[in-house]
PDB file of N, CA and C in Angstrom:
ATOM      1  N   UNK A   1      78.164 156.749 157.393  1.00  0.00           N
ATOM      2  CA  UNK A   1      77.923 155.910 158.556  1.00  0.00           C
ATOM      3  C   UNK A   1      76.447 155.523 158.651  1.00  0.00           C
ATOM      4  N   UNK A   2      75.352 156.359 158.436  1.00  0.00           N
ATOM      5  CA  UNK A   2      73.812 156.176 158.410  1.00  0.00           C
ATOM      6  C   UNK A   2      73.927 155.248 157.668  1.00  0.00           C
ATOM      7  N   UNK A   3      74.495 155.197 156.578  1.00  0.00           N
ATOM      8  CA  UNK A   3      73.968 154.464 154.868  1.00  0.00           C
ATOM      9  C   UNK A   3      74.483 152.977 155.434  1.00  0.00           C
ATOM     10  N   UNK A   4      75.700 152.893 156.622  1.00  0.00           N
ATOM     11  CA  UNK A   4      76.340 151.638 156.684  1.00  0.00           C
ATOM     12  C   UNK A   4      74.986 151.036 157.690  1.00  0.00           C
ATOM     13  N   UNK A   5      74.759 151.535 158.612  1.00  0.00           N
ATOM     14  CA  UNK A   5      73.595 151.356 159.289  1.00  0.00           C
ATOM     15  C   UNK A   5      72.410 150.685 158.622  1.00  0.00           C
ATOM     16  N   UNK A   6      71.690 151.281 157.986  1.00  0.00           N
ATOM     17  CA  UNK A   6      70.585 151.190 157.273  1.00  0.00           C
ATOM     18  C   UNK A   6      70.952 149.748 156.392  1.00  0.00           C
ATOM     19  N   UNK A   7      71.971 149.522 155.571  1.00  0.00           N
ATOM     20  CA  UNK A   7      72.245 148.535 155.063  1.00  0.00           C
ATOM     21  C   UNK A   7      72.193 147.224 156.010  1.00  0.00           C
ATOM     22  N   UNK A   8      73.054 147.350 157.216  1.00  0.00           N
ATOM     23  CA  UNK A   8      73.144 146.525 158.079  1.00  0.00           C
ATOM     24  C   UNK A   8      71.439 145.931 158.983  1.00  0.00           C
ATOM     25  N   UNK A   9      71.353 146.843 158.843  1.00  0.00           N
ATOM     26  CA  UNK A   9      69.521 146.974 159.274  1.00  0.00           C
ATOM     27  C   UNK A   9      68.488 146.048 158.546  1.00  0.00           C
ATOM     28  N   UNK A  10      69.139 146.417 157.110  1.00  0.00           N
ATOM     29  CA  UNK A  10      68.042 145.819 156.064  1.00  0.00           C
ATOM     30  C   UNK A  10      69.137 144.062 156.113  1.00  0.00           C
ATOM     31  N   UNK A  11      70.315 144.075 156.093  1.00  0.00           N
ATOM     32  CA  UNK A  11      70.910 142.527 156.466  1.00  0.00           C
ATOM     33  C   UNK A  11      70.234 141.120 157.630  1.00  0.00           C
ATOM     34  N   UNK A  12      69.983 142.161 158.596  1.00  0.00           N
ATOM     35  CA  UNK A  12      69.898 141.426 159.740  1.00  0.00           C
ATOM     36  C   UNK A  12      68.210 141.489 159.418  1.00  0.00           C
ATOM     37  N   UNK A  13      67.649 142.014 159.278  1.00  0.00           N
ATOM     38  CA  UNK A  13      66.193 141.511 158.801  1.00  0.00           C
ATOM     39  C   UNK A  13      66.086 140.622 157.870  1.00  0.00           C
ATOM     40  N   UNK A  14      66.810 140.685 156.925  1.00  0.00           N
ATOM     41  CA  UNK A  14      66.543 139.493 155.879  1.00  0.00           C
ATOM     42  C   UNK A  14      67.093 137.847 156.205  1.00  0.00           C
ATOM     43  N   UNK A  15      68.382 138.372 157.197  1.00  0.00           N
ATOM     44  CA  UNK A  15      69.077 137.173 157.138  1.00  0.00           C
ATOM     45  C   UNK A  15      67.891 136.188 158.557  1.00  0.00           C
ATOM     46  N   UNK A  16      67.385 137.117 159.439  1.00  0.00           N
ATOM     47  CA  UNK A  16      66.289 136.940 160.196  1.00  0.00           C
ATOM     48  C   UNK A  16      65.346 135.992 159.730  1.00  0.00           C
ATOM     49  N   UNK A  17      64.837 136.638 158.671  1.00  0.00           N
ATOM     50  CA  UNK A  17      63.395 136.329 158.274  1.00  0.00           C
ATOM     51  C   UNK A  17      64.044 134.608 156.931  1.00  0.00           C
ATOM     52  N   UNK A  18      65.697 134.548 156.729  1.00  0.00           N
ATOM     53  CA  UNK A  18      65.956 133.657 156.078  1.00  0.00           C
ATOM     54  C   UNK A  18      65.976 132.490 157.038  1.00  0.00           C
ATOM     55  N   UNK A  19      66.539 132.784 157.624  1.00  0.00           N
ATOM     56  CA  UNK A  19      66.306 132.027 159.332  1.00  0.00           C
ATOM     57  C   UNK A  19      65.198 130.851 159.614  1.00  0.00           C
ATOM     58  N   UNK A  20      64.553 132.056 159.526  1.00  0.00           N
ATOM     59  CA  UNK A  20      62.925 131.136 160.219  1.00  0.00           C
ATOM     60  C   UNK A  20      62.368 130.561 159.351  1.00  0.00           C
ATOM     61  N   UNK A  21      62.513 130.858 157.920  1.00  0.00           N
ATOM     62  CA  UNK A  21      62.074 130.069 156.889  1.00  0.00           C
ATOM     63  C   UNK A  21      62.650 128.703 157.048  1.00  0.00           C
ATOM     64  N   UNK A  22      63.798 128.996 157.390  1.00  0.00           N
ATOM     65  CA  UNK A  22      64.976 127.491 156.839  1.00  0.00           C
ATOM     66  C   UNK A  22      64.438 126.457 158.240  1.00  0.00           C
ATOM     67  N   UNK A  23      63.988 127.332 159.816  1.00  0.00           N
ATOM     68  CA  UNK A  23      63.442 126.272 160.645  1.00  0.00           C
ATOM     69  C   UNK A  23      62.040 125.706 160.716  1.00  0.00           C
ATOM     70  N   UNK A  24      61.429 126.731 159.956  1.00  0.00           N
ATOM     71  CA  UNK A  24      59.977 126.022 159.257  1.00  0.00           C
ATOM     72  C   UNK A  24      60.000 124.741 158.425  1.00  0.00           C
ATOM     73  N   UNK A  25      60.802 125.187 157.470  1.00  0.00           N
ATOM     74  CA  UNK A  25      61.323 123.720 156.470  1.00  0.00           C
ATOM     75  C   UNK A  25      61.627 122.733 157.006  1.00  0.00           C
ATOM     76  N   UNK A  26      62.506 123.126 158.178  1.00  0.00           N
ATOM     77  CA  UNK A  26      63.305 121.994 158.686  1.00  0.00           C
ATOM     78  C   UNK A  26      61.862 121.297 159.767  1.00  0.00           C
ATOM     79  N   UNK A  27      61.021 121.916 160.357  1.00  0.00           N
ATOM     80  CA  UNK A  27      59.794 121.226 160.893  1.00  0.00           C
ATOM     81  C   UNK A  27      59.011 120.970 160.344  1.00  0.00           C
ATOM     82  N   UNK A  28      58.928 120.820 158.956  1.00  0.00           N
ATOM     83  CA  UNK A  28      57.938 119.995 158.364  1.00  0.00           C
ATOM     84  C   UNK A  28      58.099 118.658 158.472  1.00  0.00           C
ATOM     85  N   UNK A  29      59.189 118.557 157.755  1.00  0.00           N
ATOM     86  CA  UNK A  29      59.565 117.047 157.750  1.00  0.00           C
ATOM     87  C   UNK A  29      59.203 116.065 158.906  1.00  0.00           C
ATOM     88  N   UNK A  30      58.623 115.137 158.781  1.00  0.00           N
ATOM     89  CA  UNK A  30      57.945 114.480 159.610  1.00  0.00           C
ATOM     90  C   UNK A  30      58.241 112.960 159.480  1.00  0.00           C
ATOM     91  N   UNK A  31      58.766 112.211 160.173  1.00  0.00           N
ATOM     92  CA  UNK A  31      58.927 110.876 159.952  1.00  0.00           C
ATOM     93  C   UNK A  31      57.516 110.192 160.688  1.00  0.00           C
ATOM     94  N   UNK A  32      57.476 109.289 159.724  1.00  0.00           N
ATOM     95  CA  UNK A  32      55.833 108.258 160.505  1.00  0.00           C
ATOM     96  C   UNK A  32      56.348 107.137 161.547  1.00  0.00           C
ATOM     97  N   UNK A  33      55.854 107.065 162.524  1.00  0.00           N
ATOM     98  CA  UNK A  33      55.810 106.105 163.331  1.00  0.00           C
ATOM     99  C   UNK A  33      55.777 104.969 162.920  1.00  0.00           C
ATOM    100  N   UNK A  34      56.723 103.772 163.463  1.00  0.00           N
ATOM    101  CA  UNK A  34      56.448 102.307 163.005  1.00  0.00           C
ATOM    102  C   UNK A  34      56.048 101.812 164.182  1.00  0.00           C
ATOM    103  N   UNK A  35      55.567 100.864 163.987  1.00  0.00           N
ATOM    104  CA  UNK A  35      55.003  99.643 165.225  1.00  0.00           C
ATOM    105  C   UNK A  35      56.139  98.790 165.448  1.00  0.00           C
ATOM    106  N   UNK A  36      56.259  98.168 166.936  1.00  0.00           N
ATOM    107  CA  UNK A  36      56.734  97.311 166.798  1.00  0.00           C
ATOM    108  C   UNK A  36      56.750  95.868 166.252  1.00  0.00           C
ATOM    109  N   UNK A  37      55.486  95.591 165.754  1.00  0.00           N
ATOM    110  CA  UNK A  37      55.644  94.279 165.088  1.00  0.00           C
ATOM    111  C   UNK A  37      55.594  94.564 163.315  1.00  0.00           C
ATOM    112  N   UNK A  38      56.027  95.776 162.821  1.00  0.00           N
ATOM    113  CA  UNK A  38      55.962  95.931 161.289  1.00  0.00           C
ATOM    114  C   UNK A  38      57.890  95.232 161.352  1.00  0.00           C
ATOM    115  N   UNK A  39      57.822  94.861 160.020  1.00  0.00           N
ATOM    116  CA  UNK A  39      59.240  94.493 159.441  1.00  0.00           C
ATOM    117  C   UNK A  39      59.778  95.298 158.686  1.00  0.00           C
ATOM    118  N   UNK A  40      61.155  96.039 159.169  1.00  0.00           N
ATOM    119  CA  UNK A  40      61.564  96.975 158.092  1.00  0.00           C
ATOM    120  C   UNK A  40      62.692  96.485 156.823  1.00  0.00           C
ATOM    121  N   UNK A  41      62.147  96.382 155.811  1.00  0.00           N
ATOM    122  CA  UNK A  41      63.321  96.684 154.660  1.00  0.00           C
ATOM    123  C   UNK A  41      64.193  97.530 154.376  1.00  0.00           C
ATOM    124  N   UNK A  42      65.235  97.395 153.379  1.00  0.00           N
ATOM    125  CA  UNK A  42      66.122  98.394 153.089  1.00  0.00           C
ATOM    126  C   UNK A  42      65.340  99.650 153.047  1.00  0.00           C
ATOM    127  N   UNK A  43      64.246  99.405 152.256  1.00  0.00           N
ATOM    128  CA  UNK A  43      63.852 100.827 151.413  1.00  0.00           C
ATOM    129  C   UNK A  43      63.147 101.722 152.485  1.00  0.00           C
ATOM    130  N   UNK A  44      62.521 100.975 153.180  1.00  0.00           N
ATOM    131  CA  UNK A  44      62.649 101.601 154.735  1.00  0.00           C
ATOM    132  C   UNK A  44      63.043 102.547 155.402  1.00  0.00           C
ATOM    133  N   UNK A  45      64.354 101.777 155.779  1.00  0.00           N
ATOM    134  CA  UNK A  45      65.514 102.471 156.450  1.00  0.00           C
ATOM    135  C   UNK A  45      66.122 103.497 155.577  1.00  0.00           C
ATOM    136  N   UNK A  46      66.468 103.393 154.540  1.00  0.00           N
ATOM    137  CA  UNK A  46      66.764 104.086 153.722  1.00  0.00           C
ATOM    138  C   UNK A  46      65.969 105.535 153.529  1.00  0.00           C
ATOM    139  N   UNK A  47      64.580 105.148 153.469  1.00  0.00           N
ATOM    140  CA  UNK A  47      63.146 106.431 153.830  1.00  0.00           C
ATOM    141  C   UNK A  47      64.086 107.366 155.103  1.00  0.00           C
ATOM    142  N   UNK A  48      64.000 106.861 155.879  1.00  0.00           N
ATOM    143  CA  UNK A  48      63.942 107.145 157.352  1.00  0.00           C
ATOM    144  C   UNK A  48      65.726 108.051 157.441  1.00  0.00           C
ATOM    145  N   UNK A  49      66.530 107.559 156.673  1.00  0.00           N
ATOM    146  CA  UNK A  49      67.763 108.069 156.982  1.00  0.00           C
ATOM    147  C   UNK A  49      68.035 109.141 155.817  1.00  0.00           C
ATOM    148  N   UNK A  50      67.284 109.054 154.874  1.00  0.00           N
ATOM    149  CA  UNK A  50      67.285 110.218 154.028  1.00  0.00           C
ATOM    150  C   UNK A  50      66.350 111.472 154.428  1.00  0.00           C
ATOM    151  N   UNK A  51      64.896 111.349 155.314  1.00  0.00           N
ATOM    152  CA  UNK A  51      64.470 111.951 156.112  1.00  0.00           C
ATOM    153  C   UNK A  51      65.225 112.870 156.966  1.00  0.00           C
ATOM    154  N   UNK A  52      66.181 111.979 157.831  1.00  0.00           N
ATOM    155  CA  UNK A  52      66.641 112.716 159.264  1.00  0.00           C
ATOM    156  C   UNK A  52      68.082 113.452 158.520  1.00  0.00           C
ATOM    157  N   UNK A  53      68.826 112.788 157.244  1.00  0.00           N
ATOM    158  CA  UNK A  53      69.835 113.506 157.028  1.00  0.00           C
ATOM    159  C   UNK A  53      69.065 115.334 156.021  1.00  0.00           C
ATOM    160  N   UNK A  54      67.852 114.764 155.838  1.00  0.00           N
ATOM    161  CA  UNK A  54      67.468 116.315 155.664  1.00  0.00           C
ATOM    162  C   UNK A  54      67.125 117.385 156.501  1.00  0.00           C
ATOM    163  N   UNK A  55      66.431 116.849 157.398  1.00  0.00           N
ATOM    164  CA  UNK A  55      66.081 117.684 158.549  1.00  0.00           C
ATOM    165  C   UNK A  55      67.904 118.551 158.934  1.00  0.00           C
ATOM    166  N   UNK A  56      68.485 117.329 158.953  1.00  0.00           N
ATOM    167  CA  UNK A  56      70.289 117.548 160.130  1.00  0.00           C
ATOM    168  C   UNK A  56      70.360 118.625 158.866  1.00  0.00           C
ATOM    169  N   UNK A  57      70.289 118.904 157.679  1.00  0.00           N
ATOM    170  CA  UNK A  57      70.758 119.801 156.732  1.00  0.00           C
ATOM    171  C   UNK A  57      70.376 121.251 157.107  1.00  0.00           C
ATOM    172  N   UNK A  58      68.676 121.069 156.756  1.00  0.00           N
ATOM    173  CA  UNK A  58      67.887 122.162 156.878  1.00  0.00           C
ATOM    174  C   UNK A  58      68.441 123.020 158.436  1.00  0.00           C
ATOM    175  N   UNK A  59      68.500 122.257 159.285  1.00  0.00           N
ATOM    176  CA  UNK A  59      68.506 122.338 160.669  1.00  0.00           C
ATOM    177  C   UNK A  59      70.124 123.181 161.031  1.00  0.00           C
ATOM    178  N   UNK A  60      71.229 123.130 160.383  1.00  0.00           N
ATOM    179  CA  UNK A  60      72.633 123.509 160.239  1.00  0.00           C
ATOM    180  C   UNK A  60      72.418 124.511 159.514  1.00  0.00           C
ATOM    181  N   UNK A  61      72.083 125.054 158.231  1.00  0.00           N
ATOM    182  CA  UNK A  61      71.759 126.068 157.539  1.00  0.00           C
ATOM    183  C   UNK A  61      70.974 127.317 158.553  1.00  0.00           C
ATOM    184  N   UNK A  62      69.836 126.652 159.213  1.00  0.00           N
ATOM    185  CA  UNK A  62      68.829 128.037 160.004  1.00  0.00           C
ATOM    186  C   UNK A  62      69.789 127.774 160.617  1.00  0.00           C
ATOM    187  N   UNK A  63      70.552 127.143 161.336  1.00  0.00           N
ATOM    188  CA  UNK A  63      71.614 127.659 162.426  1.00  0.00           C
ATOM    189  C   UNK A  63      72.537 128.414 162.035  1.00  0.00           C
ATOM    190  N   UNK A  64      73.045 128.238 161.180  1.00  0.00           N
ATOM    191  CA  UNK A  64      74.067 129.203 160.440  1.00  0.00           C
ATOM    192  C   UNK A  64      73.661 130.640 160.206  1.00  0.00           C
ATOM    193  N   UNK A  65      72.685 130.380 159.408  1.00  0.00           N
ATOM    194  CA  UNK A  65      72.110 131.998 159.283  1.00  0.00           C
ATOM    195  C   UNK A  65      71.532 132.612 160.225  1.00  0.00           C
ATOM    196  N   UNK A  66      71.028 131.374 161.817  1.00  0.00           N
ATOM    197  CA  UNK A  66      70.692 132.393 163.080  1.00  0.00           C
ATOM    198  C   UNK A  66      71.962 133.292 163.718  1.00  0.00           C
ATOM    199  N   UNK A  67      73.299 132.374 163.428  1.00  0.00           N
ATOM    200  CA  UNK A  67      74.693 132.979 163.717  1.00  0.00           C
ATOM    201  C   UNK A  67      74.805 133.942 163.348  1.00  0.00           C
ATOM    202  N   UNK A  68      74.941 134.081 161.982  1.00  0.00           N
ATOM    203  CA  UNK A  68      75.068 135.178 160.687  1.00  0.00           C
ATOM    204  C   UNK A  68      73.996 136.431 161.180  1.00  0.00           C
ATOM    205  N   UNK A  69      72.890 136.319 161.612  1.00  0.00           N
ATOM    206  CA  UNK A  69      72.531 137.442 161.809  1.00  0.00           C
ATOM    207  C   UNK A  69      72.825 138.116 163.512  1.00  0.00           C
ATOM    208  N   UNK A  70      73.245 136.989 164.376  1.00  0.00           N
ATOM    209  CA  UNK A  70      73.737 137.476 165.398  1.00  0.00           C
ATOM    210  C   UNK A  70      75.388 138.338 165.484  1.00  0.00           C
ATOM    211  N   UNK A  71      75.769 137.831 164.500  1.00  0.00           N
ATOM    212  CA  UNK A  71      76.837 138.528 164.082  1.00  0.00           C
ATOM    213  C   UNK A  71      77.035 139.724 163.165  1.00  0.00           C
ATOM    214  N   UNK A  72      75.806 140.324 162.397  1.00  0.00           N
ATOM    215  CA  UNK A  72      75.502 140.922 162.052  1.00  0.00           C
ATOM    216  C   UNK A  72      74.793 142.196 162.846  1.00  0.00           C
ATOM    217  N   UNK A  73      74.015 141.846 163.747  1.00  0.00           N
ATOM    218  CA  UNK A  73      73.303 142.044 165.189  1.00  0.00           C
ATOM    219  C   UNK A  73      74.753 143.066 165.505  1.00  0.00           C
ATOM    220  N   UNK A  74      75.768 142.100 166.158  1.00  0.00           N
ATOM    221  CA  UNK A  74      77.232 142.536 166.920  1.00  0.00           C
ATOM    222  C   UNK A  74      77.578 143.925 166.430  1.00  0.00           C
ATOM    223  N   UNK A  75      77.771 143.490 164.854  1.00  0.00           N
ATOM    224  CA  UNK A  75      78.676 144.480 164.077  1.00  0.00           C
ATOM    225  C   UNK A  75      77.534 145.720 164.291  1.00  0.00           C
ATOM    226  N   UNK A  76      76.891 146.056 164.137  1.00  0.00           N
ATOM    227  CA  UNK A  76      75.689 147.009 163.868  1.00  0.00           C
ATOM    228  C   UNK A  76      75.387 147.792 165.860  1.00  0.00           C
ATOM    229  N   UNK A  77      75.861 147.526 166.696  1.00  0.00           N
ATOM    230  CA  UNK A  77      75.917 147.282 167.903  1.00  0.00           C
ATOM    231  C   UNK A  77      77.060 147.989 168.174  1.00  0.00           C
ATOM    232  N   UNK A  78      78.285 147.270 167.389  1.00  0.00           N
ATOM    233  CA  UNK A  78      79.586 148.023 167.693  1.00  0.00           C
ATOM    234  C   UNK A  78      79.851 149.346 167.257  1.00  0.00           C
ATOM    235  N   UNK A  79      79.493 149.209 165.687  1.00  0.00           N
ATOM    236  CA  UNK A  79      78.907 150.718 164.956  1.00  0.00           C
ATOM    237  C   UNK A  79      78.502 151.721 165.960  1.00  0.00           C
ATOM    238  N   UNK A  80      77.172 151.820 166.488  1.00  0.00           N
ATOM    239  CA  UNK A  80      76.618 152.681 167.511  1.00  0.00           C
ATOM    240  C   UNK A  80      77.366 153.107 168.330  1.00  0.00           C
ATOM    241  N   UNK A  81      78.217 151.982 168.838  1.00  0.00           N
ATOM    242  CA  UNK A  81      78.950 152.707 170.014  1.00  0.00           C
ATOM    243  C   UNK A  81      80.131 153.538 169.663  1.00  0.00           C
ATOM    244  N   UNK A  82      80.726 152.763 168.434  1.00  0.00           N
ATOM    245  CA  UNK A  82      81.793 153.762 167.910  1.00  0.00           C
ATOM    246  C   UNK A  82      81.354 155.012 167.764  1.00  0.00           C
ATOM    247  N   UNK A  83      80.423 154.633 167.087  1.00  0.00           N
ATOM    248  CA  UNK A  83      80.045 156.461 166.698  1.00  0.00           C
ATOM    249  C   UNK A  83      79.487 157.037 167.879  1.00  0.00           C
ATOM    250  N   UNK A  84      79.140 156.841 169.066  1.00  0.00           N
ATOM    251  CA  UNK A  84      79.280 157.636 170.259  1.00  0.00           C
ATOM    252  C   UNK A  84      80.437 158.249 170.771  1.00  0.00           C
ATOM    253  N   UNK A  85      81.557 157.961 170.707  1.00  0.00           N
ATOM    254  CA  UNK A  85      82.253 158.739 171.039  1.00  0.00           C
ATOM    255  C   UNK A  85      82.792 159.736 170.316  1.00  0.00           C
TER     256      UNK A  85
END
């Protein structure tokens, strides 16, 4: 039961620390401001929507793995109490 612990321990730290990496990444990305009197081309728009569909990526992944360790969190939570009685 310790050893399941300790494992779970070392899970939820990593999946943690995978986490915040993946919402760092995801805040880099930076789209530049246009003016209103610039003219946009395809290649443009195209910039701009390959941009935001990375961010929406990066951004679903740290969410996933913020889940994953809240659920990990749970299980490790439930453990304790089991083994209280």
């Amino acid at each position: 039961m310790i050893a399941l612990t300790i494992i779970l321990d070392a899970l939820i730290i990593l999946v943690m620390l995978l986490s915040a990496f993946l919402w760092f990444l995801a805040s880099r990305s930076r789209l530049r401001r246009i003016s209103r009197h610039e003219v946009l081309d395809y290649a443009d728009i195209n910039r701009i929507v390959t941009a935001v569909n990375r961010a929406q990526i990066l951004n679903s992944r740290a969410a996933f793995m913020t889940a994953l360790a809240a659920l990990l969190a749970a299980f490790r939570v439930m453990i304790d109490l089991w083994a209280m009685k």
